[in-house]
PDB file of N, CA and C in Angstrom:
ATOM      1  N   UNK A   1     -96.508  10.058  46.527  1.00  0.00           N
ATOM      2  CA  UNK A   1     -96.905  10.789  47.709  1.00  0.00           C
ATOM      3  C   UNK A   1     -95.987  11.993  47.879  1.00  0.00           C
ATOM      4  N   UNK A   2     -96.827  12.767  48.438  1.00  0.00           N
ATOM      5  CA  UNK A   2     -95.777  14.014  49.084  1.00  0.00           C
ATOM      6  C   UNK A   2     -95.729  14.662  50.804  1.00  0.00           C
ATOM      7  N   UNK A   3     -94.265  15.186  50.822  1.00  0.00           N
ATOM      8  CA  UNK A   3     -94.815  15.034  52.261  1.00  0.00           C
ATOM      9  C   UNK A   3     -94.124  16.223  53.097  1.00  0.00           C
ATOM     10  N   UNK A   4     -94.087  16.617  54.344  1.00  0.00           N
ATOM     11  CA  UNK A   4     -93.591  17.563  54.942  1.00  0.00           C
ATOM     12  C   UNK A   4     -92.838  17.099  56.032  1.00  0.00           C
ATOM     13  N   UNK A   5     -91.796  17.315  56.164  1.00  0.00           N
ATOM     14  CA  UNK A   5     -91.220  17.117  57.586  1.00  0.00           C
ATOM     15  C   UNK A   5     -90.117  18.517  58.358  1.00  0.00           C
ATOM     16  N   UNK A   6     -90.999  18.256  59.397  1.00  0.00           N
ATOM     17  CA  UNK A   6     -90.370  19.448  60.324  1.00  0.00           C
ATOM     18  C   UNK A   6     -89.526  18.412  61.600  1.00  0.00           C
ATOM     19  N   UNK A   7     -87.907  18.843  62.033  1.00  0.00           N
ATOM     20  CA  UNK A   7     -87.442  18.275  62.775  1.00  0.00           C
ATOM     21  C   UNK A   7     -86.051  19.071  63.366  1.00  0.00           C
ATOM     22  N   UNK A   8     -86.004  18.886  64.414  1.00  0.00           N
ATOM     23  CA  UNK A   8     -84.574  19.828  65.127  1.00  0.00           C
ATOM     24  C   UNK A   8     -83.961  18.429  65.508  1.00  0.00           C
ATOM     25  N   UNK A   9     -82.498  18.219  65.308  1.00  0.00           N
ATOM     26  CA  UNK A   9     -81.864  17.660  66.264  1.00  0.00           C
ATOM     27  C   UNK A   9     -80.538  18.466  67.268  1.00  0.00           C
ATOM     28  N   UNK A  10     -80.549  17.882  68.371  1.00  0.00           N
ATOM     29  CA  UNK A  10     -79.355  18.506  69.459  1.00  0.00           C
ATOM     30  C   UNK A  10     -78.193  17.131  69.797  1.00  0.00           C
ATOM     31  N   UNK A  11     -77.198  17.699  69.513  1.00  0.00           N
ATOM     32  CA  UNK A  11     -76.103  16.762  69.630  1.00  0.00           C
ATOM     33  C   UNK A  11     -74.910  17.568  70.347  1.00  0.00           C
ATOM     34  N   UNK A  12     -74.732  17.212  71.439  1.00  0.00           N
ATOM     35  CA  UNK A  12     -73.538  17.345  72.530  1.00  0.00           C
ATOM     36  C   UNK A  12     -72.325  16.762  72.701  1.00  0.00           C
ATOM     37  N   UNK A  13     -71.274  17.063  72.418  1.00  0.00           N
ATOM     38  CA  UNK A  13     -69.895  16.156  72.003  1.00  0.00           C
ATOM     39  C   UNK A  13     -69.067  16.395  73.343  1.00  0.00           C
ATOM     40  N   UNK A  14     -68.696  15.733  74.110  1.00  0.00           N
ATOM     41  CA  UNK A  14     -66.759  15.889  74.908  1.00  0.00           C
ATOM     42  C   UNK A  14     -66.094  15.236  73.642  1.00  0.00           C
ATOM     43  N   UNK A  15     -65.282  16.460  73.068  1.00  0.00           N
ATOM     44  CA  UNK A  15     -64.363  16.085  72.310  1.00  0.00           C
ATOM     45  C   UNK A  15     -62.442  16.562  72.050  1.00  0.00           C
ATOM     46  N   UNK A  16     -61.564  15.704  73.212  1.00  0.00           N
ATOM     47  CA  UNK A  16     -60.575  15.967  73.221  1.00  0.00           C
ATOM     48  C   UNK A  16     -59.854  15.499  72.016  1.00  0.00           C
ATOM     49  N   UNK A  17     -58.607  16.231  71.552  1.00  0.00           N
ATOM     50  CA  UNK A  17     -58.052  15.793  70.097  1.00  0.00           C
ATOM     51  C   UNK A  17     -56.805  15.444  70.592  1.00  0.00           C
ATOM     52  N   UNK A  18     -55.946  14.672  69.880  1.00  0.00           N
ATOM     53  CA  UNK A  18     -54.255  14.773  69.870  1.00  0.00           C
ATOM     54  C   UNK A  18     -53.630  14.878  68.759  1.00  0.00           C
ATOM     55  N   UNK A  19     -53.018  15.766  68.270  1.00  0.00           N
ATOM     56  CA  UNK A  19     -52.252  16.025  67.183  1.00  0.00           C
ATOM     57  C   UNK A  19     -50.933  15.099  66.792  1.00  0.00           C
ATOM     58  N   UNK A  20     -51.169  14.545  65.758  1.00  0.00           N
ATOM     59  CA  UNK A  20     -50.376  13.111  65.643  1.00  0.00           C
ATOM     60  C   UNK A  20     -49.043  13.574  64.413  1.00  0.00           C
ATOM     61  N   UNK A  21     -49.331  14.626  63.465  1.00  0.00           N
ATOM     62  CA  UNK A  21     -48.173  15.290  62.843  1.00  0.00           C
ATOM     63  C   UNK A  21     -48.649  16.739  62.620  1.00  0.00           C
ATOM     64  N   UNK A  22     -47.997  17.254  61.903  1.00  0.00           N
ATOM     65  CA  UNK A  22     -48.188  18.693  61.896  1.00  0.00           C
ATOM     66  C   UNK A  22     -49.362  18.785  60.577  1.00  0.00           C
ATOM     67  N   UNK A  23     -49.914  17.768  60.235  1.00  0.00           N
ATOM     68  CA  UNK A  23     -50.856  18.195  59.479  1.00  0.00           C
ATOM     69  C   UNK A  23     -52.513  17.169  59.741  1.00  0.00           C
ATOM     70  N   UNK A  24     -51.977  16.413  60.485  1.00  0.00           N
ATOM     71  CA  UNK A  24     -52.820  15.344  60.849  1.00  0.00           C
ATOM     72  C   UNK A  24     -53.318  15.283  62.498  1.00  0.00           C
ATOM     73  N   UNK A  25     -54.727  15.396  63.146  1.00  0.00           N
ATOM     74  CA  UNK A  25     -55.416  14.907  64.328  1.00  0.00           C
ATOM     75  C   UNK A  25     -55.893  13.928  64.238  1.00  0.00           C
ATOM     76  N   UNK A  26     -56.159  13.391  65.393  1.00  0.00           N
ATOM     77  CA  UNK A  26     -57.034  12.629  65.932  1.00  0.00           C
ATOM     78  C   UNK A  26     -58.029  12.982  66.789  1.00  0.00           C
ATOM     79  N   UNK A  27     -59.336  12.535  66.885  1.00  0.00           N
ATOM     80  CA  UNK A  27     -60.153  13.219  68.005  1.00  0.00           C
ATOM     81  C   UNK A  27     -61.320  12.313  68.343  1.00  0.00           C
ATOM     82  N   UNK A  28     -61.625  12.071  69.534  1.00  0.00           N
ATOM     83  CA  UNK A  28     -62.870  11.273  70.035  1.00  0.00           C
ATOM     84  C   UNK A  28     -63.730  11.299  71.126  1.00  0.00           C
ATOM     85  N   UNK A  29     -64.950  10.455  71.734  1.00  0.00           N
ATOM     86  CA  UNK A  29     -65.892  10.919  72.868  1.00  0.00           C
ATOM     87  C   UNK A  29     -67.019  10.479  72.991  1.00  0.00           C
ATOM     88  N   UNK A  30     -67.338  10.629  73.980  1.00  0.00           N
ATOM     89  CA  UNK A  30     -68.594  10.377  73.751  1.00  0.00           C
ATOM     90  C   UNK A  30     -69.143  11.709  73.404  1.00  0.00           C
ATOM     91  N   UNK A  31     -70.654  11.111  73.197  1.00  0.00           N
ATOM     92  CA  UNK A  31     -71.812  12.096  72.704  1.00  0.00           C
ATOM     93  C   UNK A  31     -72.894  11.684  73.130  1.00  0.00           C
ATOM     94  N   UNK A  32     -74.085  13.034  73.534  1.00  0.00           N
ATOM     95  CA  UNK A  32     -75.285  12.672  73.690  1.00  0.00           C
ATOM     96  C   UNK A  32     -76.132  13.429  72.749  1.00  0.00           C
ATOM     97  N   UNK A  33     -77.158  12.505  72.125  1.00  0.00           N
ATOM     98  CA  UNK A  33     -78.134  12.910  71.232  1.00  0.00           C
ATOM     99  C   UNK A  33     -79.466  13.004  71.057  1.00  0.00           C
ATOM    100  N   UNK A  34     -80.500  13.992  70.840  1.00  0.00           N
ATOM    101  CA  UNK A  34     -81.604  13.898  71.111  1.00  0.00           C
ATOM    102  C   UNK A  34     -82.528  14.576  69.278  1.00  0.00           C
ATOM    103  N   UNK A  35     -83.323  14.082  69.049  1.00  0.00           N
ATOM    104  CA  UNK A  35     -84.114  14.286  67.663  1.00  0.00           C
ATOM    105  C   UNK A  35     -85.406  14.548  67.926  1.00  0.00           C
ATOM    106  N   UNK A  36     -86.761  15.412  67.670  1.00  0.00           N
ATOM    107  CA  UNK A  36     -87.940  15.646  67.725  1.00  0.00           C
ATOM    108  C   UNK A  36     -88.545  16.167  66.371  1.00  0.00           C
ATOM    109  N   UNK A  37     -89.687  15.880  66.087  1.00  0.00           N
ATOM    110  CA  UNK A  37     -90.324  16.447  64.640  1.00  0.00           C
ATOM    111  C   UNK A  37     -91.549  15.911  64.441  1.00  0.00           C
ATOM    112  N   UNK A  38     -92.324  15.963  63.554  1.00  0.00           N
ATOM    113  CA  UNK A  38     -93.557  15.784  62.650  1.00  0.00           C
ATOM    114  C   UNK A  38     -93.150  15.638  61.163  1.00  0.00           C
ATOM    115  N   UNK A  39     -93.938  14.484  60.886  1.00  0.00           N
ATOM    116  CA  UNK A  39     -93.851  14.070  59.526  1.00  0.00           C
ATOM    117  C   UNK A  39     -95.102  13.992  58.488  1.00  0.00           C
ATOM    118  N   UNK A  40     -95.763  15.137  57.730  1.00  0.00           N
ATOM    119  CA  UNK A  40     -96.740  14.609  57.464  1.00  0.00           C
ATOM    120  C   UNK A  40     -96.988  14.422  55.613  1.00  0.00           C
ATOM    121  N   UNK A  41     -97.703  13.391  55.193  1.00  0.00           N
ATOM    122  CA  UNK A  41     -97.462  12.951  54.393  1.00  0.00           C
ATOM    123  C   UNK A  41     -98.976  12.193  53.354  1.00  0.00           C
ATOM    124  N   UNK A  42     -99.157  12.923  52.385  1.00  0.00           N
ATOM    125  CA  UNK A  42    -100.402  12.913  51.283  1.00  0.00           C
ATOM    126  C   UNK A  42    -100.801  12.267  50.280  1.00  0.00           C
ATOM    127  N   UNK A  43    -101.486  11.703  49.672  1.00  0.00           N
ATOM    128  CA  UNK A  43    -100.994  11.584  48.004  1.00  0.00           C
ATOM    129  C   UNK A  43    -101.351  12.519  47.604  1.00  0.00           C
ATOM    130  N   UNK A  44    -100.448  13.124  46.260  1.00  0.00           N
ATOM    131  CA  UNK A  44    -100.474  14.501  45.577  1.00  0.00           C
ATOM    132  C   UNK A  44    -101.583  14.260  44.574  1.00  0.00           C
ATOM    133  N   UNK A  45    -102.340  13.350  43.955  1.00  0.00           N
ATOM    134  CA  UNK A  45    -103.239  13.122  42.972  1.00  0.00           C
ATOM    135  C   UNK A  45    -104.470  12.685  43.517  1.00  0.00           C
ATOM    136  N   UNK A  46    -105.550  12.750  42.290  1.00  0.00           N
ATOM    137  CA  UNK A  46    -106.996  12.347  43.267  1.00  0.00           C
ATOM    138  C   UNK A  46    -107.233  11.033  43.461  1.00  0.00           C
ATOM    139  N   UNK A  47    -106.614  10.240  43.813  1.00  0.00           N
ATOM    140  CA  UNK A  47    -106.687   8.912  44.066  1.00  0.00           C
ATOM    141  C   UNK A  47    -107.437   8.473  44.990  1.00  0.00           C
ATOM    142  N   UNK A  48    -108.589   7.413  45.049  1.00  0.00           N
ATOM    143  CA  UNK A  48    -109.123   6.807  46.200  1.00  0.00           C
ATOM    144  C   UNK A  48    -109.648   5.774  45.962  1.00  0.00           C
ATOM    145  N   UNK A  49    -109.557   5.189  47.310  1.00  0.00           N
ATOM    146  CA  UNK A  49    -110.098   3.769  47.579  1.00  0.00           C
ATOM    147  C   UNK A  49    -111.346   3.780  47.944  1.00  0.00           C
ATOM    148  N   UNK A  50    -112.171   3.272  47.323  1.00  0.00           N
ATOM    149  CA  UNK A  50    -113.365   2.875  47.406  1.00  0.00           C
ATOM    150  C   UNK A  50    -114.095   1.680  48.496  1.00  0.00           C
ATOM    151  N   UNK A  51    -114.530   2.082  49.571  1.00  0.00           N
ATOM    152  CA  UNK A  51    -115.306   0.946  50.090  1.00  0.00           C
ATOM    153  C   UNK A  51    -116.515   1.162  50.452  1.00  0.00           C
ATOM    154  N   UNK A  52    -117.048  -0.411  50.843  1.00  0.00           N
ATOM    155  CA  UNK A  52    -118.757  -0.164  50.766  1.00  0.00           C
ATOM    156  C   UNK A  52    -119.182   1.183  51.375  1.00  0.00           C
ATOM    157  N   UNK A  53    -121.034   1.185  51.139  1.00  0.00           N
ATOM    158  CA  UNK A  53    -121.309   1.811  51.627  1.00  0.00           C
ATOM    159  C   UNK A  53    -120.682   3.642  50.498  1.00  0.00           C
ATOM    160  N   UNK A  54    -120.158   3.357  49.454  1.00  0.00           N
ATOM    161  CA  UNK A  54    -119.824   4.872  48.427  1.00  0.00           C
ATOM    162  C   UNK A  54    -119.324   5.827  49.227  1.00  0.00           C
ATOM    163  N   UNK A  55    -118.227   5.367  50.211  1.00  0.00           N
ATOM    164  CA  UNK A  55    -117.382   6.262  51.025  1.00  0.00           C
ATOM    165  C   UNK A  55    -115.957   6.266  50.476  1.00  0.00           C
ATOM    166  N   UNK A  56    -115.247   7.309  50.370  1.00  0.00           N
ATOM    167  CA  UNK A  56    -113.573   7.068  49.658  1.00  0.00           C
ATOM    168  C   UNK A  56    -113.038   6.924  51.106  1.00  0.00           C
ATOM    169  N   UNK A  57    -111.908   6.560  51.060  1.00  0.00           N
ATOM    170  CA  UNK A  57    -110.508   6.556  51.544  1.00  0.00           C
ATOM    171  C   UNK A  57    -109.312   7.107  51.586  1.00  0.00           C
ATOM    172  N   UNK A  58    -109.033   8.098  51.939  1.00  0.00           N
ATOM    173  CA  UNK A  58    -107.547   8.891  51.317  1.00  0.00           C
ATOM    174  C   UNK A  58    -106.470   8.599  51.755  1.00  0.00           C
ATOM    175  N   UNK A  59    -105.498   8.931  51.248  1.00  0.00           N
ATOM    176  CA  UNK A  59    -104.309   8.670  52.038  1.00  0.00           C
ATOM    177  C   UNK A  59    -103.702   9.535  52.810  1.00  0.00           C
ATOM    178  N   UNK A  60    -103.813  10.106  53.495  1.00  0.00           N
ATOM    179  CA  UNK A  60    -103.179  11.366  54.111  1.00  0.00           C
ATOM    180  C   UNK A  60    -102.611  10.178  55.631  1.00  0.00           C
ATOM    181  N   UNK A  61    -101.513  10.639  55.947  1.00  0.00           N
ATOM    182  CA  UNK A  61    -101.282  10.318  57.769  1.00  0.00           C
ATOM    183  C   UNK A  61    -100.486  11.771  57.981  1.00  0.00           C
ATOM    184  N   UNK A  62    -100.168  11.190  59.327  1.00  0.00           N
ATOM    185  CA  UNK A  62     -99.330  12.320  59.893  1.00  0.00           C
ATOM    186  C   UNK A  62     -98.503  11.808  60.935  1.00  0.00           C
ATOM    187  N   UNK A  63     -97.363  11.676  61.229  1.00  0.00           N
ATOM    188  CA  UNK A  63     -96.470  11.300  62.504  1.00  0.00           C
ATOM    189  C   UNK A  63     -95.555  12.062  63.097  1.00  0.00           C
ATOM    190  N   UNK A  64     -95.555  11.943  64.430  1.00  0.00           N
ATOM    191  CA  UNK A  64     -94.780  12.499  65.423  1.00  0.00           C
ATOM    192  C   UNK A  64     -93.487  11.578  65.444  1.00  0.00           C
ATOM    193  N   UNK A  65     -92.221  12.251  65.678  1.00  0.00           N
ATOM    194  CA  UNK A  65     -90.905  11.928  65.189  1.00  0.00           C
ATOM    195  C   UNK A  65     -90.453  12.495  66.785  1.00  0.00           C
ATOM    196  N   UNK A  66     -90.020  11.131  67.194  1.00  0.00           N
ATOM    197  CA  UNK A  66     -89.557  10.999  68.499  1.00  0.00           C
ATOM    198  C   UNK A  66     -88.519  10.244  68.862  1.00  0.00           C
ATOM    199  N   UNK A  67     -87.062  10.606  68.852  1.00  0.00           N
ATOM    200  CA  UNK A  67     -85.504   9.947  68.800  1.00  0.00           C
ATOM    201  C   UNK A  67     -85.541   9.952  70.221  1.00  0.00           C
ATOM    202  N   UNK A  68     -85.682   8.556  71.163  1.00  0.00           N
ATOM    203  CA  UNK A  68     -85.306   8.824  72.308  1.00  0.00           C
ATOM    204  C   UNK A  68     -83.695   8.907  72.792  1.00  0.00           C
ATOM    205  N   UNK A  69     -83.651   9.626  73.856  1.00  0.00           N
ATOM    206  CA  UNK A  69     -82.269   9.890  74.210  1.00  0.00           C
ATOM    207  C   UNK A  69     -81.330   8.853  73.567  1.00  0.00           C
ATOM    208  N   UNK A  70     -80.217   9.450  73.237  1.00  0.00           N
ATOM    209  CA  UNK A  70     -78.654   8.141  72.949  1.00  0.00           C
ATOM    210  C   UNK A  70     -77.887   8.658  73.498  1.00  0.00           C
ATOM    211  N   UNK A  71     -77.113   7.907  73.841  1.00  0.00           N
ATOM    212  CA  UNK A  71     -75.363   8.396  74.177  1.00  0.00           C
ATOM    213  C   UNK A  71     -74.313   7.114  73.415  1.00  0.00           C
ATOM    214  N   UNK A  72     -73.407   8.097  72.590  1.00  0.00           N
ATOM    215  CA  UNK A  72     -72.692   7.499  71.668  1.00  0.00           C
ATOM    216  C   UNK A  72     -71.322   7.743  71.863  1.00  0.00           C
ATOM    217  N   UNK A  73     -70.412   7.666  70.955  1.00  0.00           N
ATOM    218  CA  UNK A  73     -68.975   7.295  70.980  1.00  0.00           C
ATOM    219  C   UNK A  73     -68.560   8.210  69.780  1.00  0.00           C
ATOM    220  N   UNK A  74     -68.022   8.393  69.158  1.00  0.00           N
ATOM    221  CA  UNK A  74     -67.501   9.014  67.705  1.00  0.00           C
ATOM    222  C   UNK A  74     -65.590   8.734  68.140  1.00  0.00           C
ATOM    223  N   UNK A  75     -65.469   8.776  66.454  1.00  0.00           N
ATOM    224  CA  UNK A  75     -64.017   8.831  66.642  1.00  0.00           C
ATOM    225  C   UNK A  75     -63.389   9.462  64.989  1.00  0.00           C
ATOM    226  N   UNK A  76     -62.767  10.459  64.767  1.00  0.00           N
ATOM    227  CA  UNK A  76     -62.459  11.463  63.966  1.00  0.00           C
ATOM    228  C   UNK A  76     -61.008  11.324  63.610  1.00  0.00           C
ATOM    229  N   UNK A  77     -60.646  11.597  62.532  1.00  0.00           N
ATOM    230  CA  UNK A  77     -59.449  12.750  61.672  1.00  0.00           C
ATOM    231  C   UNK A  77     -59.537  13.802  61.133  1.00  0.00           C
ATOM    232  N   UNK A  78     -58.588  15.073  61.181  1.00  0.00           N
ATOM    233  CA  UNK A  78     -58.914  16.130  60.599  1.00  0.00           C
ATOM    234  C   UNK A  78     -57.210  15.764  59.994  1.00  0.00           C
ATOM    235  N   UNK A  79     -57.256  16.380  58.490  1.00  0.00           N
ATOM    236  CA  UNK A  79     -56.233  16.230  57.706  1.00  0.00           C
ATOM    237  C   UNK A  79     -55.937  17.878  57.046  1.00  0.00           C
ATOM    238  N   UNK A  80     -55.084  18.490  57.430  1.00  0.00           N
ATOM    239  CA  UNK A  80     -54.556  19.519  56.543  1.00  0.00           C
ATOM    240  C   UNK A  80     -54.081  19.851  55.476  1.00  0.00           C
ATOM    241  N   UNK A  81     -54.973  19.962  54.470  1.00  0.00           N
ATOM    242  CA  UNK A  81     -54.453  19.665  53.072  1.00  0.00           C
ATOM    243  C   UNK A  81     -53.698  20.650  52.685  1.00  0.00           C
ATOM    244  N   UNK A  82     -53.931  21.778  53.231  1.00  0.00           N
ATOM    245  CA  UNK A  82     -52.840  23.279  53.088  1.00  0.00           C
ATOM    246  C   UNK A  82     -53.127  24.147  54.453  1.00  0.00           C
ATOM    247  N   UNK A  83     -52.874  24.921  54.239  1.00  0.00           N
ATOM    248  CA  UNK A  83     -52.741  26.234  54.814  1.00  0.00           C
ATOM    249  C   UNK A  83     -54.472  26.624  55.626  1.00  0.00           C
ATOM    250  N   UNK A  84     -54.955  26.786  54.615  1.00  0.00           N
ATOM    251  CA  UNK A  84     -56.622  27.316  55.266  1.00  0.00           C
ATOM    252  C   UNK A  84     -57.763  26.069  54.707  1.00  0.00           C
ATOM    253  N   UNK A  85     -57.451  24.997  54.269  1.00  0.00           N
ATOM    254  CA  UNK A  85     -58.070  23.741  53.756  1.00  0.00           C
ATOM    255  C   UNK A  85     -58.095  22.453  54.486  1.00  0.00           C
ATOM    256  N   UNK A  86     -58.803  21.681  54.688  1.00  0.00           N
ATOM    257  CA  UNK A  86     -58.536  20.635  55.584  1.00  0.00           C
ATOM    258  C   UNK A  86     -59.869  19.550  55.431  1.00  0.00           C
ATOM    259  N   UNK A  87     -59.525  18.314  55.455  1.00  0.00           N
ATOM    260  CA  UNK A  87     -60.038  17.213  55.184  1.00  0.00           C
ATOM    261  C   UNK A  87     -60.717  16.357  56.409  1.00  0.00           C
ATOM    262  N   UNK A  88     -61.790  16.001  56.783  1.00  0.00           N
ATOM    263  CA  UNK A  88     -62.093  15.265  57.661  1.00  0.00           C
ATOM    264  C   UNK A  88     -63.215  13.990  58.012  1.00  0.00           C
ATOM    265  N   UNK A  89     -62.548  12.984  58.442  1.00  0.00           N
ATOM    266  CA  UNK A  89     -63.862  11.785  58.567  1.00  0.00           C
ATOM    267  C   UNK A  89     -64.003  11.335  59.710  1.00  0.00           C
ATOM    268  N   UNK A  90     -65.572  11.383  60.068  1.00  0.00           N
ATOM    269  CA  UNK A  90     -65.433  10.596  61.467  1.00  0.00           C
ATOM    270  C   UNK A  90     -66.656   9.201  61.263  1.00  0.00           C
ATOM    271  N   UNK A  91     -66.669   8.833  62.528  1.00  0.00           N
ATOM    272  CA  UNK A  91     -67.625   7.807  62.529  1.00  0.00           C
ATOM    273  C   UNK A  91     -68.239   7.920  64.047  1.00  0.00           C
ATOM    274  N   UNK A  92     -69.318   7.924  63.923  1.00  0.00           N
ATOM    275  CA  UNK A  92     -70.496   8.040  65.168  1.00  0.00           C
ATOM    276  C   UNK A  92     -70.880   6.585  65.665  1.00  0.00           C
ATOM    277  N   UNK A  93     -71.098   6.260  66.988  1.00  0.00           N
ATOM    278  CA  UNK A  93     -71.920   4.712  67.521  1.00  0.00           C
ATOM    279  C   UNK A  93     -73.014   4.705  68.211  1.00  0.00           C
ATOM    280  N   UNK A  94     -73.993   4.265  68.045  1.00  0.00           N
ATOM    281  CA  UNK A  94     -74.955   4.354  69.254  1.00  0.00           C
ATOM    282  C   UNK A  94     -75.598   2.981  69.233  1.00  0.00           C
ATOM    283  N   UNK A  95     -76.268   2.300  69.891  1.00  0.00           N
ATOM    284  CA  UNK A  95     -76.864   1.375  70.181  1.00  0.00           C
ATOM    285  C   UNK A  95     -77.822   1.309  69.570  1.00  0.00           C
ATOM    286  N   UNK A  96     -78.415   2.158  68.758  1.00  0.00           N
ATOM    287  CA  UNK A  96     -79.101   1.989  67.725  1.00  0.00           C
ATOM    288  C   UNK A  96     -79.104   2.236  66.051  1.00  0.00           C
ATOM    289  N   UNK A  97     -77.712   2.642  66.150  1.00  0.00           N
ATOM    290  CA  UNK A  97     -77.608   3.577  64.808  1.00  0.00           C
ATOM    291  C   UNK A  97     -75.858   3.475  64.415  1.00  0.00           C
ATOM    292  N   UNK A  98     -75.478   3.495  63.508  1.00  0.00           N
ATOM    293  CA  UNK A  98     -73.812   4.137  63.009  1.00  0.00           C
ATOM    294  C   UNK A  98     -74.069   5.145  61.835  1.00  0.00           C
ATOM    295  N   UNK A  99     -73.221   5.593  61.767  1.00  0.00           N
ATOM    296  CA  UNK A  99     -72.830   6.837  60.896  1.00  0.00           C
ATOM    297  C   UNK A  99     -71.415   7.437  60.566  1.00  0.00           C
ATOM    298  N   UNK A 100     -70.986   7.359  59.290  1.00  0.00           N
ATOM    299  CA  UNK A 100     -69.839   7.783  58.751  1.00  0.00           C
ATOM    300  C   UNK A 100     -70.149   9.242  58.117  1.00  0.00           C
ATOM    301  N   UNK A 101     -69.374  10.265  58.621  1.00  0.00           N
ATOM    302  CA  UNK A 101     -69.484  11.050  57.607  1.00  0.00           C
ATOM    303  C   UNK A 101     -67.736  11.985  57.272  1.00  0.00           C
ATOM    304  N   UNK A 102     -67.911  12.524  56.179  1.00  0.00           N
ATOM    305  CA  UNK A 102     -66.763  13.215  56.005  1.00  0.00           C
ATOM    306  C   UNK A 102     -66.896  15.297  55.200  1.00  0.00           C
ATOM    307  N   UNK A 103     -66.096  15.897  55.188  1.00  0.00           N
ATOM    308  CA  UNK A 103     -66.111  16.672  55.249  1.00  0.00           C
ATOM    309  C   UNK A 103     -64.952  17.548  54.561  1.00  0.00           C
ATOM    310  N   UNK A 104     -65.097  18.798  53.834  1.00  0.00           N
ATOM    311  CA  UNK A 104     -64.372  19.974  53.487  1.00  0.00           C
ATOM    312  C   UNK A 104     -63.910  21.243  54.683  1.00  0.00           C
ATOM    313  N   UNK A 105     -63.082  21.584  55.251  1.00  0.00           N
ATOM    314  CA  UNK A 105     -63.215  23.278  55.539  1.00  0.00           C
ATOM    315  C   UNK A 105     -62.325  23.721  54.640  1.00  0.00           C
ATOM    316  N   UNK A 106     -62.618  25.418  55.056  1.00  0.00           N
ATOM    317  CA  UNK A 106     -62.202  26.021  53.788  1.00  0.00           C
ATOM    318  C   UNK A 106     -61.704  27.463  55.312  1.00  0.00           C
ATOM    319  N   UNK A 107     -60.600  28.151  55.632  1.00  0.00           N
ATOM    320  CA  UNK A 107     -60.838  28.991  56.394  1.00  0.00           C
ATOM    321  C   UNK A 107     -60.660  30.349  55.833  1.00  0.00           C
ATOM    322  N   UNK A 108     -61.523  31.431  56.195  1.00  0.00           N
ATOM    323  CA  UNK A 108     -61.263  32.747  55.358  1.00  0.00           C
ATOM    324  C   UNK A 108     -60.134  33.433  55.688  1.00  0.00           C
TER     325      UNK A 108
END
C-alpha cells in the first residue's frame, strides 16, 4: 500500500533549567500537547476483491488524525561537549504515550 499523510503538531513547554557544572544542565516541566492530520492510504497495484453480483472492491480508506489534548512532564540534559557543540537527552510523559529522544547542536 501507499499512502499520504498530512499532520501539524503544537507542543508548549514551561521549561526552567539548573546548571549542575560548567558543562552540564538539567532541565524539566510540564508540557501541553496537541496533534491534527489526515491519513490517506491506497493499494499502489490493480488488485481487487471480487464479490457477488461482478462488483470489485478496492482498497483505498482515508482517516482523520485527531491527538486529543495531553499535558505531560519531560525531564532533560544538555551536555557541552566543547565550545559551540553540545549533547542532549530528554524523556517526555503523558498518560498516554513516553518518548525518549536525544540530540546534536552545533552553534555558528
Amino acid at each position: 500500500m501507499r499512502g499520504e499523510l498530512s499532520l501539524y503538531e503544537i507542543q508548549i513547554a514551561l521549561t526552567p533549567s539548573y546548571q549542575l557544572t560548567e558543562r552540564l544542565s538539567v532541565y524539566g516541566g510540564p508540557f501541553f500537547y496537541f496533534a491534527k492530520g489526515d491519513l490517506d492510504l491506497e493499494k499502489d497495484s490493480p488488485w481487487h476483491i471480487w464479490i457477488p453480483e461482478g462488483r470489485a472492491l478496492s482498497l483505498e480508506s482515508s482517516y482523520d488524525i485527531e491527538e486529543t489534548t495531553r499535558f505531560g512532564g519531560h525531564l532533560g540534559a544538555q551536555y557541552g561537549v566543547s565550545e559551540r557543540m553540545g549533547f542532549g537527552i530528554e524523556y517526555q510523559h503523558t498518560a498516554g504515550a513516553d518518548a525518549v529522544t536525544t540530540g546534536f547542536t552545533w552553534r555558528l
